[in-house]
C-alpha atoms as a PDB file:
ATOM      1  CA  UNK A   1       0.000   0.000   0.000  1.00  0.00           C
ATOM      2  CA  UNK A   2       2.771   2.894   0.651  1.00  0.00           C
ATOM      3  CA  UNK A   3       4.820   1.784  -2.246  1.00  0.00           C
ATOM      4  CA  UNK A   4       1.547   1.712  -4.705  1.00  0.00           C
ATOM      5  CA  UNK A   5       0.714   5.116  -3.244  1.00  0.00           C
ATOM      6  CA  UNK A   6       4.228   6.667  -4.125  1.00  0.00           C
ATOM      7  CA  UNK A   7       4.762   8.356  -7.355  1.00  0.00           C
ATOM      8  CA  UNK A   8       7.022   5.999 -10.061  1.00  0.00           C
ATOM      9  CA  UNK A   9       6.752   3.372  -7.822  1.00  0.00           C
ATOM     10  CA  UNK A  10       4.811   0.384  -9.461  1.00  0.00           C
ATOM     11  CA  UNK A  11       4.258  -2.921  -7.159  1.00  0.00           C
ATOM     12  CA  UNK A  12       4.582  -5.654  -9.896  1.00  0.00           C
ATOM     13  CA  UNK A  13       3.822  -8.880  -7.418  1.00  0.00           C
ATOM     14  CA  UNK A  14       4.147 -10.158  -3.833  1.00  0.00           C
ATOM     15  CA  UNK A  15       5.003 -13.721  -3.655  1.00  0.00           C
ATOM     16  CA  UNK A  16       6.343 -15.922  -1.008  1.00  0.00           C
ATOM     17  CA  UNK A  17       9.170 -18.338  -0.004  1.00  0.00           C
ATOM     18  CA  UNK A  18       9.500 -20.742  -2.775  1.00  0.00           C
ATOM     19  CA  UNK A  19       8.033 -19.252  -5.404  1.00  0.00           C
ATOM     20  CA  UNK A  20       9.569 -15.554  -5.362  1.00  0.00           C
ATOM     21  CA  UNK A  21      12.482 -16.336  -7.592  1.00  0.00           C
ATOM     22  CA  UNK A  22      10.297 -17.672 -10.171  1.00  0.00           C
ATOM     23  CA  UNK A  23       7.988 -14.320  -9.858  1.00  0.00           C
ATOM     24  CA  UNK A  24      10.911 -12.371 -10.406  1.00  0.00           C
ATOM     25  CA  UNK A  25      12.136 -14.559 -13.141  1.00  0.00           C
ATOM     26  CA  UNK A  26       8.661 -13.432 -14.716  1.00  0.00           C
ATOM     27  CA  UNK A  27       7.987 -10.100 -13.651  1.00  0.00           C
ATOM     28  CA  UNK A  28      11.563  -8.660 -13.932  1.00  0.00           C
ATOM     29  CA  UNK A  29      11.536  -6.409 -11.088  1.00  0.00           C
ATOM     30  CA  UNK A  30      14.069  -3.022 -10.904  1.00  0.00           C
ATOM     31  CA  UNK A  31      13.824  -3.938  -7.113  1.00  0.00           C
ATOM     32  CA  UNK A  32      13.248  -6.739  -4.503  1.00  0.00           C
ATOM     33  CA  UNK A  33      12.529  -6.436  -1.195  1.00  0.00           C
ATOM     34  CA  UNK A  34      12.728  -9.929   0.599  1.00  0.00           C
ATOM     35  CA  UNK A  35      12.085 -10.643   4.103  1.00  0.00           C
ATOM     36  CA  UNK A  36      14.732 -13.161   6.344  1.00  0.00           C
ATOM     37  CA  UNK A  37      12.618 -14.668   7.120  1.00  0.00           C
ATOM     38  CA  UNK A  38       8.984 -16.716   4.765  1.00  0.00           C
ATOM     39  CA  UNK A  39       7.189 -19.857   4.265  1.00  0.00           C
ATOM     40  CA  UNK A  40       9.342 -22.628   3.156  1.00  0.00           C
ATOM     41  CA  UNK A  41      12.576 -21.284   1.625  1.00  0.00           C
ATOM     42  CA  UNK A  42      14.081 -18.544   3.685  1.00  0.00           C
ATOM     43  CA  UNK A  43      15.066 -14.597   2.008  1.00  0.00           C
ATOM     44  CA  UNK A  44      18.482 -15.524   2.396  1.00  0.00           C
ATOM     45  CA  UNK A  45      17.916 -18.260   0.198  1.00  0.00           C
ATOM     46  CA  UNK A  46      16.143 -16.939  -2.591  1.00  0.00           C
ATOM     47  CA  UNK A  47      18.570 -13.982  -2.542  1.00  0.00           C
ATOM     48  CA  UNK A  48      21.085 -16.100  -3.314  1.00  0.00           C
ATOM     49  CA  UNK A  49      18.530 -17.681  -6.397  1.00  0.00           C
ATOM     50  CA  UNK A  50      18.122 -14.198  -7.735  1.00  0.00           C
ATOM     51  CA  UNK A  51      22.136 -13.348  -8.204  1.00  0.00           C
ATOM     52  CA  UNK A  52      22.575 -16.116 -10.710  1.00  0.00           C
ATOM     53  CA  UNK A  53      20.386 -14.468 -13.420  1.00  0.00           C
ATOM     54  CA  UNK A  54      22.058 -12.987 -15.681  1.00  0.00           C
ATOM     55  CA  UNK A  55      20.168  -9.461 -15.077  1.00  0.00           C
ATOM     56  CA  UNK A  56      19.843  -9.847 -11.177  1.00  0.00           C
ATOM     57  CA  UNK A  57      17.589  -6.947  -9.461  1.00  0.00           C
ATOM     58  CA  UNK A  58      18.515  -4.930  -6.732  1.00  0.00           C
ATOM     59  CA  UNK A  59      17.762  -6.570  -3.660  1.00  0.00           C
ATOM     60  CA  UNK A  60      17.343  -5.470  -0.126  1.00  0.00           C
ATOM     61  CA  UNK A  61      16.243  -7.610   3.036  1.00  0.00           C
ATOM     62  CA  UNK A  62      13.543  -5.826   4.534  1.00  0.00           C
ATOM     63  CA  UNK A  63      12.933  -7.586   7.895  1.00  0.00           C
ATOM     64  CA  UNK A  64      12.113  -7.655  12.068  1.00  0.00           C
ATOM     65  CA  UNK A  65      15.570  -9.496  12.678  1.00  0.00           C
ATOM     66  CA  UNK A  66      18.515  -7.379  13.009  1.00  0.00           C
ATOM     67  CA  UNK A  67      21.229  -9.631  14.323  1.00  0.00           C
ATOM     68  CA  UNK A  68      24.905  -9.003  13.175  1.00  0.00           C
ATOM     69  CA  UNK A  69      24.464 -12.589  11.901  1.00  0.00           C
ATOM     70  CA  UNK A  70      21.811 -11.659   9.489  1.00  0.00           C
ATOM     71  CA  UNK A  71      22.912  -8.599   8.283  1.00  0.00           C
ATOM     72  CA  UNK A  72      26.142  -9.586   7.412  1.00  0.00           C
ATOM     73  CA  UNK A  73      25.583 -12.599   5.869  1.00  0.00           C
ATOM     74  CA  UNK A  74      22.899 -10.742   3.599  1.00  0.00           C
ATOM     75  CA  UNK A  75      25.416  -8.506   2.108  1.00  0.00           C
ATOM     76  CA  UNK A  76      28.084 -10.351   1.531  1.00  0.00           C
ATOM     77  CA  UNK A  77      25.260 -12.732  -0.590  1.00  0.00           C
ATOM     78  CA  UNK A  78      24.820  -9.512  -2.835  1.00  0.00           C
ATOM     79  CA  UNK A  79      21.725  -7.330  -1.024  1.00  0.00           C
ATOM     80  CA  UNK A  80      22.405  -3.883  -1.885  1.00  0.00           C
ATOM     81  CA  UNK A  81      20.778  -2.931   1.572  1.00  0.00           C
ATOM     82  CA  UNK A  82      19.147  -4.252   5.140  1.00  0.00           C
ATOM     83  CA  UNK A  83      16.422  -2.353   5.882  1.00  0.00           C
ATOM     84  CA  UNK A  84      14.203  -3.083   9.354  1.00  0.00           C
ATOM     85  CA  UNK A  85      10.146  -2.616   9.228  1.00  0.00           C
ATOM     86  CA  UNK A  86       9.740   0.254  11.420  1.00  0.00           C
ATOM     87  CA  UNK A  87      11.086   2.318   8.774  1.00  0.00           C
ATOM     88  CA  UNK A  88       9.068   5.147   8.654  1.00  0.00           C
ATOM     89  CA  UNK A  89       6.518   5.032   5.486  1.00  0.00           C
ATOM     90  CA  UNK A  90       7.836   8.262   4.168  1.00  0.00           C
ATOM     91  CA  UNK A  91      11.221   7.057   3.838  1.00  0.00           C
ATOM     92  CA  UNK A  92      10.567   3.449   2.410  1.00  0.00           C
ATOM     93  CA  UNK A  93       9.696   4.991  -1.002  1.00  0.00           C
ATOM     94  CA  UNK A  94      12.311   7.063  -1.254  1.00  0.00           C
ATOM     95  CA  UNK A  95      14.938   4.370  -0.078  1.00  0.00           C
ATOM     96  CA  UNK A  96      13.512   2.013  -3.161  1.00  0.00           C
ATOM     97  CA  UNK A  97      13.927   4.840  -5.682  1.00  0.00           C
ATOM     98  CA  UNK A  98      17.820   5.429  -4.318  1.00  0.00           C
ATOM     99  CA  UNK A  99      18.125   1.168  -5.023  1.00  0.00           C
ATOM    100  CA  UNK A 100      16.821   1.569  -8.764  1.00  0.00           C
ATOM    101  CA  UNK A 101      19.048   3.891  -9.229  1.00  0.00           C
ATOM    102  CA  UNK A 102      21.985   1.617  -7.617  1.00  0.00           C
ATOM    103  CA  UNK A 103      22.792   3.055  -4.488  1.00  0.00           C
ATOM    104  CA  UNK A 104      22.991   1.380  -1.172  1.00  0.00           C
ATOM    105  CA  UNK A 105      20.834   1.941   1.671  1.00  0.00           C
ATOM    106  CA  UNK A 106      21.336   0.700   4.832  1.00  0.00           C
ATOM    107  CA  UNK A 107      19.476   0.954   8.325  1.00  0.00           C
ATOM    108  CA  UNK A 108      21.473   2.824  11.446  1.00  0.00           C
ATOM    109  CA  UNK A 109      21.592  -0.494  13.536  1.00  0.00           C
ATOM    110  CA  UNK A 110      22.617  -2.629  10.064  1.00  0.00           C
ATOM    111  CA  UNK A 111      25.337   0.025   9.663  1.00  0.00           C
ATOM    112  CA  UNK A 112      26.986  -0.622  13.296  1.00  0.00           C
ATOM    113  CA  UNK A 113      26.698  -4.003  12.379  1.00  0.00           C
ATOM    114  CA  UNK A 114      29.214  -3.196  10.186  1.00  0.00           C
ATOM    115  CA  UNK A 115      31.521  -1.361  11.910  1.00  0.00           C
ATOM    116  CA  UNK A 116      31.581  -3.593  14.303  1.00  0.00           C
ATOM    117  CA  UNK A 117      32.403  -6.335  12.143  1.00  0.00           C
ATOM    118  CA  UNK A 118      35.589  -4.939  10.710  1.00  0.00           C
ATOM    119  CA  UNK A 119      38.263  -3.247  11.881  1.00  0.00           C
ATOM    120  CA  UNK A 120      39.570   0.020  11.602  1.00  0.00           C
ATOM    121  CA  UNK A 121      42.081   2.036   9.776  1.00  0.00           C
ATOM    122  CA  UNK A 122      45.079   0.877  11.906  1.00  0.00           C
ATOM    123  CA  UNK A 123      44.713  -2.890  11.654  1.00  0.00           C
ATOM    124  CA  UNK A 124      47.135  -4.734   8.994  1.00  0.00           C
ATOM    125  CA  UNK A 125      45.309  -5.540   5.666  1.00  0.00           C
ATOM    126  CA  UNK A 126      44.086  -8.490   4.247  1.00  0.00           C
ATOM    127  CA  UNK A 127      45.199  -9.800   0.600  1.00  0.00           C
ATOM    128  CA  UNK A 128      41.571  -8.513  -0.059  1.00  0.00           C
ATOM    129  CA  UNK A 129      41.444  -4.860   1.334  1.00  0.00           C
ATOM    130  CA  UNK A 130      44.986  -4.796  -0.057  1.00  0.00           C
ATOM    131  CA  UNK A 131      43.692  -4.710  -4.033  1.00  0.00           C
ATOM    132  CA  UNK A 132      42.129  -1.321  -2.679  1.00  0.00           C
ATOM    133  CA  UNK A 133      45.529  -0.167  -3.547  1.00  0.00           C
ATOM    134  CA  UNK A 134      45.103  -1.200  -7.143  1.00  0.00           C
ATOM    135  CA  UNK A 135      43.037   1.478  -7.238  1.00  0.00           C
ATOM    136  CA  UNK A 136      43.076   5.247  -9.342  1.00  0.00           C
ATOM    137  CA  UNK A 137      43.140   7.757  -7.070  1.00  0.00           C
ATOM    138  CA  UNK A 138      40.058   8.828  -9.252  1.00  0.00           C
ATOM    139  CA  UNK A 139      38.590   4.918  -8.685  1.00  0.00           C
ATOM    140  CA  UNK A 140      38.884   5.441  -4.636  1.00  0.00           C
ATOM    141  CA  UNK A 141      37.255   8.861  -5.005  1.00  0.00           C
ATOM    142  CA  UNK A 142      34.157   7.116  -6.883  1.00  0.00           C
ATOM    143  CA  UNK A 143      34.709   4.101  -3.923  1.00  0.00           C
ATOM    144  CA  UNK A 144      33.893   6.007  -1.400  1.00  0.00           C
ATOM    145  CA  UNK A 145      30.646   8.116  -2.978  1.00  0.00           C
ATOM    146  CA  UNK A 146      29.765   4.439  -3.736  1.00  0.00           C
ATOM    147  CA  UNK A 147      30.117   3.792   0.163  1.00  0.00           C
ATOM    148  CA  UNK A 148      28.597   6.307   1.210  1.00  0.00           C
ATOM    149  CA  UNK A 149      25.521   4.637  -1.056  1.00  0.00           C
ATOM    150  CA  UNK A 150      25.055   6.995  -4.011  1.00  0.00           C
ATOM    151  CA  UNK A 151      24.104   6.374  -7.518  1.00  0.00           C
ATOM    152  CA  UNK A 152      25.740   6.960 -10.151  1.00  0.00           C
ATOM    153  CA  UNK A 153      23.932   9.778 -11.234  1.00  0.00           C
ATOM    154  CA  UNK A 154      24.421  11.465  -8.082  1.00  0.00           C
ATOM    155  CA  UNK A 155      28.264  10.226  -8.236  1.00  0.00           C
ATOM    156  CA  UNK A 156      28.553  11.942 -11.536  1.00  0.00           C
ATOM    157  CA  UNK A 157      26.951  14.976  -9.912  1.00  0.00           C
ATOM    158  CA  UNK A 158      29.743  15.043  -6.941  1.00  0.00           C
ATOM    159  CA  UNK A 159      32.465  14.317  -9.223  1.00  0.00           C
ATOM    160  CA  UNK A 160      31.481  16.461 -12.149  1.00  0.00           C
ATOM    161  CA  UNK A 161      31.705  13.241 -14.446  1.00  0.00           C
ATOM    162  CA  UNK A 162      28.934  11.504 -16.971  1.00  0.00           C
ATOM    163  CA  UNK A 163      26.740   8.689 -15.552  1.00  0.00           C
ATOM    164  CA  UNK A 164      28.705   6.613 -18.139  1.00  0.00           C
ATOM    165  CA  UNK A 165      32.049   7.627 -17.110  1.00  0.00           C
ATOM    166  CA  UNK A 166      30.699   6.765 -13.366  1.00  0.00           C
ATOM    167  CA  UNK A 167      29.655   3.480 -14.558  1.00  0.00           C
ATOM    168  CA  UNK A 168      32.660   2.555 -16.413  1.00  0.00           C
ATOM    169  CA  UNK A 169      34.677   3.261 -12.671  1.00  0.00           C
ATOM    170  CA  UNK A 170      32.597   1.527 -11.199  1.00  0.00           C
ATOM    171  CA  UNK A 171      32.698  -1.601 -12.835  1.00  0.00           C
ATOM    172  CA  UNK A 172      36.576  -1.599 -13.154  1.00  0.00           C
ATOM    173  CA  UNK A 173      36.525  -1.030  -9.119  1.00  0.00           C
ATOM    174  CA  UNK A 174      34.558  -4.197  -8.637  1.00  0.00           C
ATOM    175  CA  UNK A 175      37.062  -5.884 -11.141  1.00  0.00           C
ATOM    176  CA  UNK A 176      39.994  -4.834  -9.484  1.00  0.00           C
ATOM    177  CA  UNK A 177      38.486  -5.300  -5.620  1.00  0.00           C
ATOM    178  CA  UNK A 178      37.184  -8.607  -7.295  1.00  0.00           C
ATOM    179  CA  UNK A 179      33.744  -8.454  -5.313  1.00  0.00           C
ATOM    180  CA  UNK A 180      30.011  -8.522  -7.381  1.00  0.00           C
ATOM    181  CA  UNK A 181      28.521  -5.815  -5.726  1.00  0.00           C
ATOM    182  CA  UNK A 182      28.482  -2.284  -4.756  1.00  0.00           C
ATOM    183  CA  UNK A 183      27.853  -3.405  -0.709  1.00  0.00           C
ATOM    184  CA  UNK A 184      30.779  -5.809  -0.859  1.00  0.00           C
ATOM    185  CA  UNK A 185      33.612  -3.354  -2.607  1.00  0.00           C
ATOM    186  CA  UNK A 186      31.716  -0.782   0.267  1.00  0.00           C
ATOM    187  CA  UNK A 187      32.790  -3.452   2.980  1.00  0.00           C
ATOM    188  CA  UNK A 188      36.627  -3.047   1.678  1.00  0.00           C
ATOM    189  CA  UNK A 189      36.599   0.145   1.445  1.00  0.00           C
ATOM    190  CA  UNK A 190      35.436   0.583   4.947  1.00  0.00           C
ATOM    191  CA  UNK A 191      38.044  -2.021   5.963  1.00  0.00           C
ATOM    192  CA  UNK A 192      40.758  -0.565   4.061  1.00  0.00           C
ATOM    193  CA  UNK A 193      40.240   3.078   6.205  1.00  0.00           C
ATOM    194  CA  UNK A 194      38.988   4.735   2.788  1.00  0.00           C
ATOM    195  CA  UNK A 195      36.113   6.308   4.648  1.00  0.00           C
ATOM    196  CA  UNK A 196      38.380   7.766   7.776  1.00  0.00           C
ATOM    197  CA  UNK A 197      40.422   8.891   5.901  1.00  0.00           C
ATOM    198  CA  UNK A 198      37.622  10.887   3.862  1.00  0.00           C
ATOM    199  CA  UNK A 199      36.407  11.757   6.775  1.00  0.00           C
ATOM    200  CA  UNK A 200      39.226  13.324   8.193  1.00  0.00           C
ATOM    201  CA  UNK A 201      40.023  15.453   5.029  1.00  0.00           C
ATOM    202  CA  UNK A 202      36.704  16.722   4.569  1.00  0.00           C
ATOM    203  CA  UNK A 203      36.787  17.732   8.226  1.00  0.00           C
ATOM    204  CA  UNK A 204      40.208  19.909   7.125  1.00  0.00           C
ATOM    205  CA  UNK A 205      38.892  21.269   4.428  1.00  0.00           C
ATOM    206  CA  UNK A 206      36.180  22.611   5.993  1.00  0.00           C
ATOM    207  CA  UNK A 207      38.820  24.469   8.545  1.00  0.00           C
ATOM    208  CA  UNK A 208      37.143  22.664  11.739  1.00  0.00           C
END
């Protein structure tokens, strides 16, 4: 009912456990939103049904369960978010516009999941966080907007590039970081200190 009622936002079908890969197989969604937790084959599972089509929508576990457990095994499967249901109406509409477009959105508590679940900037580097430094220093810019979970339209904005360009740095980032999604390269490059470090020169810049 709130998505219906939102402007360019089309409900094509509902389905549960077992059968929602096959009615997204059909009905070629822009967007899934699957719950942890349904009758008979669990979101997990069918998440990890809908990354081996060839076109795979964006997904995002909408869900009660918030454990560290769940959250973290959901994005490292391929959801580009974890969203809880008390996400207020207003903002559920606008958070499945931002995953069309192929950002990342990601609830507060599903975001200190996260941080918990890596370490920071000062820990040695893994063989994986270490292909960060394979990286452009233009790639790591786009990295981090991709982090932070903007498209690439909005990326193109920031960086004063075309949504092509964007998309052509993207994909060679998840080449290089040799991950399948935006989430997963945004796991290394919180691992790899990418976003301190951001931090911490936007702060100077800003003379604070």
């Amino acid at each position: 009912m709130i998505l219906n009622a939102s402007d360019g936002i089309e409900v094509v079908a509902t389905a549960e456990g077992a059968q929602a890969a096959d009615v997204v197989r059909r009905e070629r969604p822009d967007v899934v939103l699957l719950d942890i937790r349904m009758p008979d084959v669990d979101g997990l599972t069918v998440l990890g049904q809908l990354q081996t089509l060839p076109e795979p929508p964006h997904v995002a576990m909408l869900t009660t369960f918030d454990t560290d457990e769940y959250i973290l095994t959901a994005l490292r499967s391929g959801a580009s978010g974890f969203l809880l249901k008390d996400t207020e109406p207003e903002q559920l509409a606008q958070l499945v516009r931002t995953l069309a477009a192929g950002g990342v959105v990601m609830s507060p508590k599903a975001s200190r999941a996260l941080l918990r679940s890596h370490p920071g900037p000062g820990a040695p580097q893994d063989a994986d966080t270490a292909r960060v430094g394979l990286l452009s220093d233009r790639e790591r810019d786009v990295l981090v907007l991709v982090a932070e979970g903007l498209s690439n339209a909005d990326i193109g904005t920031r960086v004063h590039l075309s949504v092509g360009t964007v998309k052509d740095h993207v994909s060679s980032i998840l080449t290089k970081l040799r991950v399948s999604s935006r989430v997963q390269a945004a796991l290394l490059a919180e691992r790899a200190g990418l976003l301190t470090r951001h931090d911490d020169d936007t702060t100077r810049g800003n003379g604070r």
